[in-house]
Protein backbone atom coordinates (compact mmCIF):
# COMPACT_ATOMS: atom_id res chain seq x y z
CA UNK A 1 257.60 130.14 50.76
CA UNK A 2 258.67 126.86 49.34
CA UNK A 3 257.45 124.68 46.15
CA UNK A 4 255.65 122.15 48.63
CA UNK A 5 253.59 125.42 49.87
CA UNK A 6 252.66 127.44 46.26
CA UNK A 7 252.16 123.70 44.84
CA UNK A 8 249.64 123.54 47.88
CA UNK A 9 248.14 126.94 47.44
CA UNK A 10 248.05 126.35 43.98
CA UNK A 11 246.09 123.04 44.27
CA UNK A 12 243.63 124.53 46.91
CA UNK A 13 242.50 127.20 44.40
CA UNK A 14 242.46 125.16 41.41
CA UNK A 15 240.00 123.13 43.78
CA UNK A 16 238.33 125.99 45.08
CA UNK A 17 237.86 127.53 41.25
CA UNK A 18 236.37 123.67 40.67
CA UNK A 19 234.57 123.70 43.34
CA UNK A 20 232.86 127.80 42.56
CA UNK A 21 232.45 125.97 38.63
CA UNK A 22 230.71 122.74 39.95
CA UNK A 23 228.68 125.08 42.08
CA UNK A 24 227.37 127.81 39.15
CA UNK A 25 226.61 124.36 37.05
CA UNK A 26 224.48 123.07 39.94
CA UNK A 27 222.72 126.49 40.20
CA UNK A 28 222.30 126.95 36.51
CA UNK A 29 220.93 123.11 36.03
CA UNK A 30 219.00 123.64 38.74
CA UNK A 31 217.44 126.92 37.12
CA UNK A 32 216.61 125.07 34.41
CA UNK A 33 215.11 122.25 35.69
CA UNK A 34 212.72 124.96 38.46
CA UNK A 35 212.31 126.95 34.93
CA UNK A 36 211.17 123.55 33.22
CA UNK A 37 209.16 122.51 36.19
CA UNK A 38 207.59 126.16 36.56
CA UNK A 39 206.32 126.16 32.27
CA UNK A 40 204.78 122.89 33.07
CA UNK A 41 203.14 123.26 35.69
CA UNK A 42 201.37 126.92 34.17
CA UNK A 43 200.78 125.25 31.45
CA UNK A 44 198.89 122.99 33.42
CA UNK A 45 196.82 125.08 35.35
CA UNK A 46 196.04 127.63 32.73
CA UNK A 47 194.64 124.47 30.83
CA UNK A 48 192.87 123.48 34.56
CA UNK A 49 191.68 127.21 34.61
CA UNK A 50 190.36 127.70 31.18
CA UNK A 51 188.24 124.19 31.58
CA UNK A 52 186.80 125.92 34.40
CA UNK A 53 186.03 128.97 32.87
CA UNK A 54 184.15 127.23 30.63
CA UNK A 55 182.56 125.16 32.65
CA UNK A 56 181.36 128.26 35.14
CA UNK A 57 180.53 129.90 31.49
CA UNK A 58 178.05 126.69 31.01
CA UNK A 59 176.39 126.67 34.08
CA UNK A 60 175.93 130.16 34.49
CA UNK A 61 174.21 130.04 30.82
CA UNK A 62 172.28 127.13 31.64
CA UNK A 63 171.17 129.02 34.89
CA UNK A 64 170.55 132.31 33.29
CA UNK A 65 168.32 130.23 30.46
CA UNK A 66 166.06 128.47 33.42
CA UNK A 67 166.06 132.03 35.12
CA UNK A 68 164.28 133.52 31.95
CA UNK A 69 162.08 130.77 31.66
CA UNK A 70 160.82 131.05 35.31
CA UNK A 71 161.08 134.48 35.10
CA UNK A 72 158.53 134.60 31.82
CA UNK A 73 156.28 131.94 33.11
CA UNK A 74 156.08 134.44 36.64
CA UNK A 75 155.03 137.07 33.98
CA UNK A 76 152.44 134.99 31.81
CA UNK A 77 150.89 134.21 35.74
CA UNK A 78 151.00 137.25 36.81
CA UNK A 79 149.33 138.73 33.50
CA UNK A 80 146.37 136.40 33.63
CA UNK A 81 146.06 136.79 37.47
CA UNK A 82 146.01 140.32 36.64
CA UNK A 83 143.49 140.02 33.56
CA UNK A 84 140.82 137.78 35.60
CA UNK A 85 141.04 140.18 38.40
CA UNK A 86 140.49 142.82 35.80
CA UNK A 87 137.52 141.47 34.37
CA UNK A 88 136.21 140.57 37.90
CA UNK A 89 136.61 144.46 38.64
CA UNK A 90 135.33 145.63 35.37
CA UNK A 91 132.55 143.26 35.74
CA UNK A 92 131.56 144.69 39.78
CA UNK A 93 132.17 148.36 38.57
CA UNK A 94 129.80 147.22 35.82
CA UNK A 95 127.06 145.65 37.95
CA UNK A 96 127.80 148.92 41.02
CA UNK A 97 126.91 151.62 37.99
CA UNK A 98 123.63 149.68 36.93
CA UNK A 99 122.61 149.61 40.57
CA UNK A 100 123.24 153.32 41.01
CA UNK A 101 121.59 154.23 37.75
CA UNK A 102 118.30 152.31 38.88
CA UNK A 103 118.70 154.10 42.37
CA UNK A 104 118.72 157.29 40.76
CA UNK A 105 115.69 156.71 38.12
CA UNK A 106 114.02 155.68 41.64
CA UNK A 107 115.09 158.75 43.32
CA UNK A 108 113.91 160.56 40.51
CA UNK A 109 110.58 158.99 40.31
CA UNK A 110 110.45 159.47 43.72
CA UNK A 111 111.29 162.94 43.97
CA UNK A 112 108.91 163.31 41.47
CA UNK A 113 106.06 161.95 43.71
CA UNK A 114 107.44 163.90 46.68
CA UNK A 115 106.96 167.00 44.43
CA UNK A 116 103.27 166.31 43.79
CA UNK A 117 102.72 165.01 47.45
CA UNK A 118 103.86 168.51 48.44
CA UNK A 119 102.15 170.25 45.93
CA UNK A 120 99.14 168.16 46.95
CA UNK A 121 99.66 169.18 50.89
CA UNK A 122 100.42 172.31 50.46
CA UNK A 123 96.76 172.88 48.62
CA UNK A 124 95.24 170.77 51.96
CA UNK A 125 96.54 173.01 54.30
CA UNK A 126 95.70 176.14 52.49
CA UNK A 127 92.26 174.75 52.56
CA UNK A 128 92.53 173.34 56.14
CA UNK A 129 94.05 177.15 57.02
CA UNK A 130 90.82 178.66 55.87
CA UNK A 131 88.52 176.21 57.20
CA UNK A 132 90.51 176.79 60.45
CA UNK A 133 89.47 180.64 60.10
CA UNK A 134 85.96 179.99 59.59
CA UNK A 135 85.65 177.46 62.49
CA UNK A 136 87.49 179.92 64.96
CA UNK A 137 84.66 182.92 63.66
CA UNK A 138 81.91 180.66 64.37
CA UNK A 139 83.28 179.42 67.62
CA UNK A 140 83.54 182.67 68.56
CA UNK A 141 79.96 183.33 67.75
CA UNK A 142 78.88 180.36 69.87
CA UNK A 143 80.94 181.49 72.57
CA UNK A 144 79.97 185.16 72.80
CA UNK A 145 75.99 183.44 72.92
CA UNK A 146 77.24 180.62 75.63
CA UNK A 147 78.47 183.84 77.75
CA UNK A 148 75.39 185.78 77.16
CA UNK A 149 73.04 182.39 77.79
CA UNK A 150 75.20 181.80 81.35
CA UNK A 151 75.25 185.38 82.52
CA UNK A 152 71.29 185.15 82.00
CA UNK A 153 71.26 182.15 84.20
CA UNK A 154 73.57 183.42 86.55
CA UNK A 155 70.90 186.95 86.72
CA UNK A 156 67.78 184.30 87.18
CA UNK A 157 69.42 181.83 89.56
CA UNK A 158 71.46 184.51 91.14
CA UNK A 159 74.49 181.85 91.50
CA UNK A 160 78.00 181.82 89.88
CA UNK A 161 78.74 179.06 87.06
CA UNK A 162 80.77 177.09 89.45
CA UNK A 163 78.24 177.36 92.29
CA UNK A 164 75.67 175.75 89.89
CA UNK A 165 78.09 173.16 88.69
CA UNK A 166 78.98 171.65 91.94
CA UNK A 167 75.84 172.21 93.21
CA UNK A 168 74.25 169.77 90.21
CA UNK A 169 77.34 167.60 90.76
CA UNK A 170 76.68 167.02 94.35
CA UNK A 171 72.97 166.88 93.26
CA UNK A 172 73.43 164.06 90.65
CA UNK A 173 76.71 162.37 93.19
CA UNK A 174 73.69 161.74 96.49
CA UNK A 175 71.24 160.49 94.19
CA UNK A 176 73.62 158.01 92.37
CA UNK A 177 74.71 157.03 96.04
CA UNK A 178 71.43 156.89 97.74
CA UNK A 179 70.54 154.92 94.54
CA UNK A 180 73.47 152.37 94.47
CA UNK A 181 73.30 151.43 98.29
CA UNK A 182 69.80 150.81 98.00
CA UNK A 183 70.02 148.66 95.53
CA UNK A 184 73.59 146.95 97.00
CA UNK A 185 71.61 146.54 99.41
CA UNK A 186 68.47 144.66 97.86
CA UNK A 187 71.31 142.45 96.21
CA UNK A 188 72.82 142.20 99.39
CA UNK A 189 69.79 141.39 101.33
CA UNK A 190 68.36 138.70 98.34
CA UNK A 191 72.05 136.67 98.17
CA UNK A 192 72.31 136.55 101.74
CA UNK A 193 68.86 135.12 102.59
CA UNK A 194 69.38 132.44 99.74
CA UNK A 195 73.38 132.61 100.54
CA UNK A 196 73.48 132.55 104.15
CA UNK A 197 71.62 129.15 104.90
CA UNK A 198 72.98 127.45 101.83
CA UNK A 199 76.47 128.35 103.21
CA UNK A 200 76.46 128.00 106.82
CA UNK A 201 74.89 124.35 106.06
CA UNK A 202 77.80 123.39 103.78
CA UNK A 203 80.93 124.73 106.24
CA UNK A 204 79.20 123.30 109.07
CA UNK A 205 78.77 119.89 107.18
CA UNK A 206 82.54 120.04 106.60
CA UNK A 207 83.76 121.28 109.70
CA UNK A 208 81.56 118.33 111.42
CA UNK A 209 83.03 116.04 109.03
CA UNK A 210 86.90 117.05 109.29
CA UNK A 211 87.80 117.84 112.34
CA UNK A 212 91.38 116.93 113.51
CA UNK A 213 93.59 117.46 116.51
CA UNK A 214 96.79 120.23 116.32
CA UNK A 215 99.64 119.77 117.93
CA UNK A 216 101.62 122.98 118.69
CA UNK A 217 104.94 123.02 117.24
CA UNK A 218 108.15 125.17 117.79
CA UNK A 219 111.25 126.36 115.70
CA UNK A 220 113.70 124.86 118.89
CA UNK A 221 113.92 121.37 119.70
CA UNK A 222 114.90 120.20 123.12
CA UNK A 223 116.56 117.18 123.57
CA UNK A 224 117.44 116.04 127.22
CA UNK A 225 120.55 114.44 128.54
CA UNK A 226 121.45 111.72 131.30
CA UNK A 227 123.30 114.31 133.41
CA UNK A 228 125.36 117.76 133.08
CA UNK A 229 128.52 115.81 132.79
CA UNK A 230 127.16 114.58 128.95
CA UNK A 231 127.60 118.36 128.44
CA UNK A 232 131.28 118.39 128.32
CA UNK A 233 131.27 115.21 125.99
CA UNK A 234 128.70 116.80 123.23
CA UNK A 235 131.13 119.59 123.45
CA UNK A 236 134.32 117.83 122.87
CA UNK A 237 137.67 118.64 123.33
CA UNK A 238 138.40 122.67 122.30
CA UNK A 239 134.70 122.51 121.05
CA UNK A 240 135.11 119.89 118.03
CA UNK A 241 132.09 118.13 118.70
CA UNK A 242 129.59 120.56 118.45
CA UNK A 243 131.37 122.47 115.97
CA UNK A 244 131.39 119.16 113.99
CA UNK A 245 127.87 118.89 114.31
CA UNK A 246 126.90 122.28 113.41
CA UNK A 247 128.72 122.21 110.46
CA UNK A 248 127.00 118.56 109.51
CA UNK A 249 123.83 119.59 110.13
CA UNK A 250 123.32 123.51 109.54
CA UNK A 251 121.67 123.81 112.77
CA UNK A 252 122.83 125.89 116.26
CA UNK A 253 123.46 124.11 119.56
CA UNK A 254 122.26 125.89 122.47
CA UNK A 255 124.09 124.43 125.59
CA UNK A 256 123.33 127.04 128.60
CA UNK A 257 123.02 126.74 132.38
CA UNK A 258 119.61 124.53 131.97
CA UNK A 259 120.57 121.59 133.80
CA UNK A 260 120.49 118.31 131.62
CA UNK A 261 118.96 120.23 128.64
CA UNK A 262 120.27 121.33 124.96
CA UNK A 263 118.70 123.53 122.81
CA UNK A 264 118.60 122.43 119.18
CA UNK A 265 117.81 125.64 117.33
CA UNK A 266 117.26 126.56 113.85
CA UNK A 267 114.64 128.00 111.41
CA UNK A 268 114.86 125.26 108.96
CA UNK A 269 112.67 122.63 110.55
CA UNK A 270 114.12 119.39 108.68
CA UNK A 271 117.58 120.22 109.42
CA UNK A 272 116.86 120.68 112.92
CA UNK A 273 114.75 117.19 112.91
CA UNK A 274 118.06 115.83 111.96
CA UNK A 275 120.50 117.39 114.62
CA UNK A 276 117.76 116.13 117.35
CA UNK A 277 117.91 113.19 116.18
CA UNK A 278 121.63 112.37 115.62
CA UNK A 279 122.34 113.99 118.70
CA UNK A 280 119.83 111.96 120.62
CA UNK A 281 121.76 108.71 119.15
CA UNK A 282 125.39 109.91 119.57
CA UNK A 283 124.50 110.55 123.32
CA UNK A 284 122.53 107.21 123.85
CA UNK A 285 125.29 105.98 121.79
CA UNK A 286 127.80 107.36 124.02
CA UNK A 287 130.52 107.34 121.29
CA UNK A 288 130.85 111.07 120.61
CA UNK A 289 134.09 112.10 118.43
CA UNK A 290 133.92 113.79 114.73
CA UNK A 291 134.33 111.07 112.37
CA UNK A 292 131.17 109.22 114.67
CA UNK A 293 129.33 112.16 114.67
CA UNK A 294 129.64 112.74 110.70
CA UNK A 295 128.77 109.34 109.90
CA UNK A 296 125.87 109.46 112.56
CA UNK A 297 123.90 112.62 110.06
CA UNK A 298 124.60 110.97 106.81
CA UNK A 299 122.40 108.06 108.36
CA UNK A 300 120.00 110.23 109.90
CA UNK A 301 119.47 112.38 107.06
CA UNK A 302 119.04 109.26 104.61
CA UNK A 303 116.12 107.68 107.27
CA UNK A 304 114.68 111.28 107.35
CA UNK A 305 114.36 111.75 104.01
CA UNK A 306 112.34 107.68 103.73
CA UNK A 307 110.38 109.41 106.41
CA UNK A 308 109.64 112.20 104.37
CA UNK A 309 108.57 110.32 101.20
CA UNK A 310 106.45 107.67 103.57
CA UNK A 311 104.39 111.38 105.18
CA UNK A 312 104.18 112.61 101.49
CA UNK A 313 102.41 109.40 100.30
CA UNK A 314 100.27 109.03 103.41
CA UNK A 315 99.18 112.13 103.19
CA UNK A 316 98.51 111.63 99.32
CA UNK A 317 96.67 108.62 99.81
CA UNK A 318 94.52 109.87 102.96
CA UNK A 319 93.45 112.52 100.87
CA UNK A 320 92.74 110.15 97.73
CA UNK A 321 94.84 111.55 95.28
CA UNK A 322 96.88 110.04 92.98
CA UNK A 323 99.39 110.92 90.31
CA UNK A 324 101.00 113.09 91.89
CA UNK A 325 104.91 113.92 90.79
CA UNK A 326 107.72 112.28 93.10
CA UNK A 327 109.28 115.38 93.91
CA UNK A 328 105.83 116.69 95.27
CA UNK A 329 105.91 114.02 97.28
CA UNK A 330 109.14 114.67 98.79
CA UNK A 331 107.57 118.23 98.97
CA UNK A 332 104.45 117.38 101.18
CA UNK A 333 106.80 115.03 103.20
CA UNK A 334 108.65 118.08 104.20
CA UNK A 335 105.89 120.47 105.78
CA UNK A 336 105.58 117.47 108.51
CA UNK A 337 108.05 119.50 109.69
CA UNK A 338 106.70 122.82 109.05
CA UNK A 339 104.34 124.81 111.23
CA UNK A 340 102.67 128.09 110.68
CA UNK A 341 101.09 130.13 114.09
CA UNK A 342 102.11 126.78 115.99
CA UNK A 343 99.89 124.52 113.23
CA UNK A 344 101.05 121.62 111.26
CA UNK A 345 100.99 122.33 107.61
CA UNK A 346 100.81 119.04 106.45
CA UNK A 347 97.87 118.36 108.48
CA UNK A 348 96.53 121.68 107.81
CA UNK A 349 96.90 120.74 104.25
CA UNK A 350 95.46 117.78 104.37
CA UNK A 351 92.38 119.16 106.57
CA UNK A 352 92.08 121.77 104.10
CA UNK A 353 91.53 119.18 101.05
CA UNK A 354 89.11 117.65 103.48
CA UNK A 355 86.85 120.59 103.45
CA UNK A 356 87.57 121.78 100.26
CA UNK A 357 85.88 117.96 99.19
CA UNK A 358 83.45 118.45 101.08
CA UNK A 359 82.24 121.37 100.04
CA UNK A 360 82.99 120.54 96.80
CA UNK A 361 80.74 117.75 96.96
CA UNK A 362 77.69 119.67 98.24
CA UNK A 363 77.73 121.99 95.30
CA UNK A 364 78.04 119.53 92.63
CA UNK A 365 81.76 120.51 91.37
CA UNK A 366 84.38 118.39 91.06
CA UNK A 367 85.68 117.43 94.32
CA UNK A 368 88.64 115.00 93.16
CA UNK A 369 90.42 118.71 91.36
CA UNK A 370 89.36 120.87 95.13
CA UNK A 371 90.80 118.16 97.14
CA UNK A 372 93.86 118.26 95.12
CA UNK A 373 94.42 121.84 95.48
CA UNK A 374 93.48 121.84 99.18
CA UNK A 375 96.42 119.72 99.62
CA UNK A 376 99.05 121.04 97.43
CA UNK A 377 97.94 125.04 98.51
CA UNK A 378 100.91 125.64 101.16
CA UNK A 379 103.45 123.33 99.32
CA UNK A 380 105.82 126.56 98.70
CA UNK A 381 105.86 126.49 102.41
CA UNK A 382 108.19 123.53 102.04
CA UNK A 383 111.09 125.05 100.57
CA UNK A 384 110.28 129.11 101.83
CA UNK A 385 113.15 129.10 104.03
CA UNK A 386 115.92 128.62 101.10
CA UNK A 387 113.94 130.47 97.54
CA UNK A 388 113.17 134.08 98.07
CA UNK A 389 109.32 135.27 97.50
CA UNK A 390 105.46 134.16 98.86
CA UNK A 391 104.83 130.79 99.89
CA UNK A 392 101.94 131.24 97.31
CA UNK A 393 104.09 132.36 94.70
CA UNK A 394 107.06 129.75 95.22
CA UNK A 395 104.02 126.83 95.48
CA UNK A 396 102.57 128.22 92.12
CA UNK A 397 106.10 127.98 90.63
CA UNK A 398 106.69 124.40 92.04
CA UNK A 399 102.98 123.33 90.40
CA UNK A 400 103.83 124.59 87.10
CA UNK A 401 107.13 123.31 86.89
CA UNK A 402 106.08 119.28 87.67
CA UNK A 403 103.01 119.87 85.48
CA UNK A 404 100.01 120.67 87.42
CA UNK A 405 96.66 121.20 86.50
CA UNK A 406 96.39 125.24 85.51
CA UNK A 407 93.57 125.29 88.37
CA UNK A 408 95.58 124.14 90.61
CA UNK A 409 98.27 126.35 89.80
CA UNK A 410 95.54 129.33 90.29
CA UNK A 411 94.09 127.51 93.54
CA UNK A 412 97.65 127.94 95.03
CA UNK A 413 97.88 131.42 93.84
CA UNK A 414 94.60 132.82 94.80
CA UNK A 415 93.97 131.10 98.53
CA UNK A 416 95.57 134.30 100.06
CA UNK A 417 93.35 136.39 97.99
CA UNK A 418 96.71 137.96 95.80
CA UNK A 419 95.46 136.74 92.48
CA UNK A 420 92.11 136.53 91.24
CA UNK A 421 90.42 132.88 91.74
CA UNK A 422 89.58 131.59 88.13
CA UNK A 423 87.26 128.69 89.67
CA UNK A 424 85.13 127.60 92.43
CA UNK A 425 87.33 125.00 93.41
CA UNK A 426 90.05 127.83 93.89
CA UNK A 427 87.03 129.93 95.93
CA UNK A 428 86.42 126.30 97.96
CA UNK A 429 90.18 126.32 98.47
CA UNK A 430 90.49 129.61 100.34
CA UNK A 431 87.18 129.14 102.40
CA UNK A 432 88.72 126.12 103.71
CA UNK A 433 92.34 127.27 104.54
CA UNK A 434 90.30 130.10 106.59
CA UNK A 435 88.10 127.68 108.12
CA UNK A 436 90.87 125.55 109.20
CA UNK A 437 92.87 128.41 110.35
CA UNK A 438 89.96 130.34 112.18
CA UNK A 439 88.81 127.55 113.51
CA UNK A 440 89.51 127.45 118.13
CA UNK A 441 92.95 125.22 118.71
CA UNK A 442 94.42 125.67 115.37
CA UNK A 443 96.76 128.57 115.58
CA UNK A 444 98.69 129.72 118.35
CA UNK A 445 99.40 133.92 118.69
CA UNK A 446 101.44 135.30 121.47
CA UNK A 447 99.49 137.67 123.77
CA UNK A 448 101.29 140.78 122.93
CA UNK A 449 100.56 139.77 118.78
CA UNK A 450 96.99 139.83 120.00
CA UNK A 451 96.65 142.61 121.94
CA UNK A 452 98.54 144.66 118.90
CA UNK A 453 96.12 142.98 116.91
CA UNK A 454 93.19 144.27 118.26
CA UNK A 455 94.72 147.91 118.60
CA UNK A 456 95.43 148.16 115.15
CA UNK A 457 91.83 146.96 114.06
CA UNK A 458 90.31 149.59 116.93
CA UNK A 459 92.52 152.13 115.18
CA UNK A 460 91.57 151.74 111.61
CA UNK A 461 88.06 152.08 112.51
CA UNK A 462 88.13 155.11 114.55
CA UNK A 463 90.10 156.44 111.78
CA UNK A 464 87.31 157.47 109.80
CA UNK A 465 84.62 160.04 109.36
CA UNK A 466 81.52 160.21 111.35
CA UNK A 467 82.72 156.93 113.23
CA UNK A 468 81.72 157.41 117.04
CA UNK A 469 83.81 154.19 118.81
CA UNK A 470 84.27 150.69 117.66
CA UNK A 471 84.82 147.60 119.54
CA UNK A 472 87.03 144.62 118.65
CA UNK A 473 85.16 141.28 119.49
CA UNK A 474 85.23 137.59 118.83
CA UNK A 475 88.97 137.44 119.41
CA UNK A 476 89.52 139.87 117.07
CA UNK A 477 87.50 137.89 114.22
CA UNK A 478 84.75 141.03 114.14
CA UNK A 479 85.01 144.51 114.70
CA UNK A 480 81.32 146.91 115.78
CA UNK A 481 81.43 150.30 114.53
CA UNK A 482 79.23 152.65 116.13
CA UNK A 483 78.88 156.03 114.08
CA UNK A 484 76.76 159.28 114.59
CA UNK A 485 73.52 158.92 113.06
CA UNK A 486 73.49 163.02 112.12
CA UNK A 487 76.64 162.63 110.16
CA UNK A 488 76.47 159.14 108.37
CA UNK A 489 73.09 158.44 106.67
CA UNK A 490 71.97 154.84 106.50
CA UNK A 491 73.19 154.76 102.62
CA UNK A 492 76.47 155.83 103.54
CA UNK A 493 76.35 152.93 106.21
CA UNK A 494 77.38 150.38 103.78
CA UNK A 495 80.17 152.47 101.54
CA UNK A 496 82.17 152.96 105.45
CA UNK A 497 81.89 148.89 106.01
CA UNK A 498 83.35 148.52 102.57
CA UNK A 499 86.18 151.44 103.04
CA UNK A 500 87.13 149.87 106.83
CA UNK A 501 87.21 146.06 105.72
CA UNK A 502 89.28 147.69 102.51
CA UNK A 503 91.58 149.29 104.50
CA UNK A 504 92.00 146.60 107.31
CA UNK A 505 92.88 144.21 104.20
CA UNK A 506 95.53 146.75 103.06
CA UNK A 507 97.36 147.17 106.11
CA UNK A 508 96.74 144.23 108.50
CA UNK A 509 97.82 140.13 108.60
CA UNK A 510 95.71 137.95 110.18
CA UNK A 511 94.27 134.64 109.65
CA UNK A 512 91.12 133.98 108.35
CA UNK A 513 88.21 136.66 107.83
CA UNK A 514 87.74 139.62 110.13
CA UNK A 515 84.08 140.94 110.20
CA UNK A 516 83.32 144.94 110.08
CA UNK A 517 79.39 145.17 111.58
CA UNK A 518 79.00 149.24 111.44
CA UNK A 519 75.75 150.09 113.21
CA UNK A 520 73.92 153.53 112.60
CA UNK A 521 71.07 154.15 115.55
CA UNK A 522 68.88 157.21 116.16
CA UNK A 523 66.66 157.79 118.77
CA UNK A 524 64.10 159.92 119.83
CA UNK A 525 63.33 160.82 123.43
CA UNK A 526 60.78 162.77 125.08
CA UNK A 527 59.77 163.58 128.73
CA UNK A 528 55.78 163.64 129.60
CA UNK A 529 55.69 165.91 132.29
């Protein structure tokens, strides 16, 4: 190696030892300055730290002082929330053993009286017990002399104690019978022969005075068409039409083989007014189709029911009544439509205020209150088809409820002879709704109704005792009973009219009065030879 080389090694480690010195002075300056940098900065936060601790220390005092303030204000409520409701219990528990202590001085008083009532009973029925004993002794006495007093009548009389009693029963039962009849029988005899003439003048006075033509009346309606072809129409297409008009109206169309002919049927006889007429419009109309038909019953129905009001009133008026309620109006409108055995019940009605006036008038009562009730006497017959019960009954409801006179109310009740007539007007009433009912023309009954009619009333009387035959007459308004004079006396005559026109009032309906004549004959025959 040469001087130019060490000189060069020699410089490159004195600059390499420089260069390790420069870099341990970096690192320990360095040092210094982190270790500097490090002591401030602790310092720093400790002081940071501690200013928190204190503050944290502050608050947390200042919270733990409100805590103990809420806390004993909690405690100071609670105290006196538990002191009043202390006092409140005190003061019930207080007022509870008061109560009880007067319930038990009363239970003590009265177990004291229950004591002394017992006491008190118990000496009753000791005394009752030997009053008991003496009765029973001396009954016994009276009953060992009753036994020896009958078997000494039974020796005389030489008939057992039952023998004698319903022999003196049966004794004591023919004389109060024979006694009774005969004098039913004066009565009888007296009120008819002052009754009779008195009666017959008055019903033939109104009869004369009221009579009216009927017009027989059924529950179909026919109505007739131009030819069978309108048949098809009224029908419609898949059956609209009629179904349309069924619905509308509530009523059943009938169309059968009957050439030019339909049936309007139903039991409800406004409704069935309506369909007749709607359908009598729509065909002379010839514009037949749903919406037509619908519009055609809402018309119809609202002329029918002007209709109705207009009969109402002229039947109100034609009777002379006034004041009557609107809706009763509308009421007596509606039995135009109503018939009863093929009779009119409006014009029944208003024939039966007729006579009821009438006879009203020949007695001297007050005819205005009978000629009221005549009319308004079938008014449940208005609405029986839709409100269960008796025509009577549902025209007694409809007179209370629009405010009628309480003898009118009774007048309705009583004309069928259900309820017990309060009045003569109420008597007049019935008399004249079986006049006008009984009367020849007034009521139509099938054949076979009648015939059954007269069976049953032939029956009934045949069904009795002693009764020989009987004979419906009169169309079945009177019924002859022939019986055998050796079994029915002429006192028990008048008890077997009473039992058969009982009995035929039990199980028959029929209009009007049906008379029972029974007829008891004896006779004597002898042959001069």
């Amino acid at each position: 190696m040469n001087a130019d080389g060490a000189i060069g090694w020699i410089i490159a480690a004195v600059i390499a030892v420089l260069a390790i010195v420069g870099c341990l002075l970096c690192w320990k300056f360095g040092r210094n300055a982190l270790q500097k940098s490090y002591e401030k900065d602790k310092g720093s936060i400790d002081e940071q730290r501690n200013r928190m601790l204190d503050d944290v220390r502050e608050e947390s005092r200042a919270i733990k002082k409100e805590a103990l303030l809420e806390a004993k204000e909690q405690e100071i409520k609670l105290r006196s929330e538990f002191e009043r409701e202390s006092k409140e219990k005190r003061a019930e528990l207080q007022r509870l053993e008061n109560r009880l202590n007067q319930k038990e001085e009363t239970l003590d008083k009265k177990e004291d009286n229950l004591a002394k009532r017992n006491e008190e009973t118990t000496r009753q029925q000791n005394a009752l017990k030997a009053k008991e004993l003496e009765l029973e002794k001396k009954f016994d006495e009276v009953r060992e002399q009753h036994d020896k007093m009958i078997q000494e009548f039974e020796k005389i009389s030489q008939m057992s104690r039952e023998e004698a009693k319903q022999e003196l029963i049966n004794a004591i039962t023919d004389e109060a019978k024979r006694d009774a009849a005969g004098m039913v029988k004066n009565i009888e005899a007296e009120a008819k022969e002052n009754g009779e003439r008195k009666a017959k003048e008055i019903v033939s006075l109104a009869i004369q005075k009221c009579s009216t033509e009927q017009a027989t009346e059924l529950t179909v309606s026919v109505v007739p068409l131009p030819s069978d072809d309108m048949k098809a129409r009224v029908i419609g297409r898949e059956g609209r039409n009629i179904r349309t008009l069924e619905n509308a109206t509530g009523i059943e169309l009938i169309i059968d083989d009957t050439p030019e002919v339909v049936i309007v049927s139903g039991f409800d006889p406004v409704r069935r007014e309506v369909a007749r007429i709607a359908l009598e419009r729509l065909i002379q109309d010839g514009r037949i189709h749903p919406a037509r038909i619908e519009e055609t019953v809402e018309k119809v129905k609202k002329e029918l029911d002007q209709q109705i009001k207009e009969a109402g009133e002229a039947a109100m008026f034609d009777c002379g009544i006034m004041g009557l309620h609107p809706e009763i109006v509308k009421l007596l409108g509606r039995l135009k439509f109503r018939t009863s055995y093929g009779q009119n019940v409006l014009k029944h009605s208003i024939e039966v205020s007729h006579l009821a006036g009438v006879m009203a008038t020949e007695l001297g009562i007050d005819a205005t209150l009978a000629k009221r009730a005549g009319l308004l006497h079938d008014l449940g017959k208005a609405v029986d088809y839709e409100v269960d019960g008796t025509h009577m009954q549902i025209g007694g409801d409809l007179a209370k409820k629009y405010r009628e006179n309480n003898n009118v109310v009774n007048a309705i009740l009583a004309h069928h002879g259900d309820v017990e007539p309060k009045t003569l007007e109420a008597v007049l009433v019935q008399a004249a709704d079986a006049i006008s009912g009984a009367r020849p023309g007034a009521r139509r009954e099938t054949t076979t109704n009648y015939i059954k009619r007269l069976q049953k009333l032939e029956e009934i009387s045949n069904g009795f005792k002693g009764v020989e035959k009987c004979y419906a007459i009169q169309a079945g308004r009177e019924v002859r009973v022939m019986v055998k004079p050796e079994q029915v006396n002429d006192a028990q005559t008048l008890f077997l009219a009473k039992e058969i026109a009982k009995k035929i009032e039990q199980e028959m309906e029929y209009p009007g009065q049906i008379k029972v004549n029974v007829i008891r004959e004896w006779r004597a025959t002898e042959y001069a030879k």
